[in-house]
Protein backbone atom coordinates (compact mmCIF):
# COMPACT_ATOMS: atom_id res chain seq x y z
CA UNK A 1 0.00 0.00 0.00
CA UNK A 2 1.34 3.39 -0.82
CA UNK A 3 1.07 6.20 1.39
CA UNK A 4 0.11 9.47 0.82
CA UNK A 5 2.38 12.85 1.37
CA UNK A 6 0.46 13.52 4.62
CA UNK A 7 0.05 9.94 5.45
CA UNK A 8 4.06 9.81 5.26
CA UNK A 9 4.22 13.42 6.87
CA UNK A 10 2.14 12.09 10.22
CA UNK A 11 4.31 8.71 10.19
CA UNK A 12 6.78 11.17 10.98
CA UNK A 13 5.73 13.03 13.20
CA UNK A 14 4.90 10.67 15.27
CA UNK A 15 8.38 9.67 15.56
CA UNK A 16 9.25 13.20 16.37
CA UNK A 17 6.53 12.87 19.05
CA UNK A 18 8.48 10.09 20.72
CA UNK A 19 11.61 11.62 20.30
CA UNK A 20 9.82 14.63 22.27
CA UNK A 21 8.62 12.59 24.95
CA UNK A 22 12.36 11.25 25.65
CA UNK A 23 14.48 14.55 25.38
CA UNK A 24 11.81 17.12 27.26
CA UNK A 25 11.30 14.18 30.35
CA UNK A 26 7.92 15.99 30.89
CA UNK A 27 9.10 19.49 30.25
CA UNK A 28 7.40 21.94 27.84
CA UNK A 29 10.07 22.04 25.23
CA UNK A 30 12.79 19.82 23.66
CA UNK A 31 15.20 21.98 25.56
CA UNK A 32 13.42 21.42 28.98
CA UNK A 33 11.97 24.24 30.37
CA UNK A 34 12.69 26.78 27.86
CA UNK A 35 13.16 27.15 24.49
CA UNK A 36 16.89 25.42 23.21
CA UNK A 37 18.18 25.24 19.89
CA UNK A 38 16.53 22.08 19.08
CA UNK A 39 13.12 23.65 19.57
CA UNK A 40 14.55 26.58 17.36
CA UNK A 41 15.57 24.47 14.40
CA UNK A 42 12.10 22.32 14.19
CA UNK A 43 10.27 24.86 15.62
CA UNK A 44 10.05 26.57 12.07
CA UNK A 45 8.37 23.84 10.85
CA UNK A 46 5.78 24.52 13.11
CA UNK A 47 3.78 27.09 11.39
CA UNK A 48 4.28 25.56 7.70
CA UNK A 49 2.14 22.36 9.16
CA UNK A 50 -0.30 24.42 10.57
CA UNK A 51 -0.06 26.57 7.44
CA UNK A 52 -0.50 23.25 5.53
CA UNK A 53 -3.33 22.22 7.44
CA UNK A 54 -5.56 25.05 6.95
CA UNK A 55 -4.52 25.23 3.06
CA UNK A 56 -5.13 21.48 2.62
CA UNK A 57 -7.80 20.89 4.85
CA UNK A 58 -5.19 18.56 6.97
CA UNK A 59 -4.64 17.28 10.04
CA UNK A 60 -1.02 16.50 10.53
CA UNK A 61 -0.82 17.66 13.84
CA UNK A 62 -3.40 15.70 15.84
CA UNK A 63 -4.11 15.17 19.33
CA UNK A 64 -4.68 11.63 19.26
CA UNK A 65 -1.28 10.62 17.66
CA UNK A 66 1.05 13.04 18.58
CA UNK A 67 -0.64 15.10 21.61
CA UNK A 68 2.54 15.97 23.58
CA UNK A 69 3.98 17.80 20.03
CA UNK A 70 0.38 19.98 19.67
CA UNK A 71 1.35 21.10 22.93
CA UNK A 72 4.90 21.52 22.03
CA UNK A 73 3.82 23.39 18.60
CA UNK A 74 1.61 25.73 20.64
CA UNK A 75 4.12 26.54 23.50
CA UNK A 76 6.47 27.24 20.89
CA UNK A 77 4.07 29.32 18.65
CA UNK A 78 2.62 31.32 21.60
CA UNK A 79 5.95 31.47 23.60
CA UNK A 80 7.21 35.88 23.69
CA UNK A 81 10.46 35.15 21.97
CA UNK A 82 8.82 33.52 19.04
CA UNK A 83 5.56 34.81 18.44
CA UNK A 84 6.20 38.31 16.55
CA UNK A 85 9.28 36.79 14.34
CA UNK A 86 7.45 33.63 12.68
CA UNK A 87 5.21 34.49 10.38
CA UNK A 88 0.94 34.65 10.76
CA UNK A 89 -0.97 31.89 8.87
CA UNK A 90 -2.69 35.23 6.48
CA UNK A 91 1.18 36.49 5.82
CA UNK A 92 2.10 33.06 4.63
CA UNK A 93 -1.11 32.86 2.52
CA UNK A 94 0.45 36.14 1.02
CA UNK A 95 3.33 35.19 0.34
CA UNK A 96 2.33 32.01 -1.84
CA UNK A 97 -0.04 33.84 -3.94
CA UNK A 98 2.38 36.42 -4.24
CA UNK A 99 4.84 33.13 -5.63
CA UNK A 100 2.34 31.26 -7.40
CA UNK A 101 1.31 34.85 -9.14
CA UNK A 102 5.06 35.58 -9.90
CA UNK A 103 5.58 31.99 -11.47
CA UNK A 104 2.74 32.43 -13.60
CA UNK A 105 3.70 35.67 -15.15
CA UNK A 106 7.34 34.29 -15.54
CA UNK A 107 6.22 30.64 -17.33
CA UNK A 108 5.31 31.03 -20.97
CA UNK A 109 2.00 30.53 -22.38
């Protein structure tokens, strides 16, 4: 059986979800109690899956399978340090108009 993009996407991240459940040992982040690099470098991933979900009509992060990472993703999302650098859902819709309109006008007819 082949799996789909998001069905492969999810496999993954419930890997990353046990991975999360060893390195935080209960804490908020991957770092512990506050944000470390690790949580930095897959943190901005964060908002492209949400991103995803909304433009796709996903779920990739879900409760059920990987309920420690939602909570993750939303700490990290919400957290002061983070929350006015990575871009809003609507800015990232802007931007990929703004690419899919600039392909367009580039690719010949």
């Amino acid at each position: 059986m082949k799996l789909t993009a998001a069905e492969r996407v999810v496999e993954g991240l419930v890997l990353l979800e046990e991975a999360f459940v060893k390195c935080s040992k209960g804490k908020a982040f991957f770092g512990r109690d506050s944000i470390g690099y690790l949580d930095i470098a897959l943190g901005c991933f964060a908002r492209w899956l949400r991103f995803a979900e909304k433009a796709h009509d996903l779920k990739l992060l879900d409760e059920t399978k990987t309920p420690n990472l939602v909570g993750w993703a939303d700490r990290f999302l919400s957290n002061e340090a983070v929350k006015d650098v990575v871009p809003k859902i609507e800015q990232m819709t802007e931007i990929i108009k703004n690419l899919k309109a600039r392909e367009q006008a580039q690719s010949p007819n």
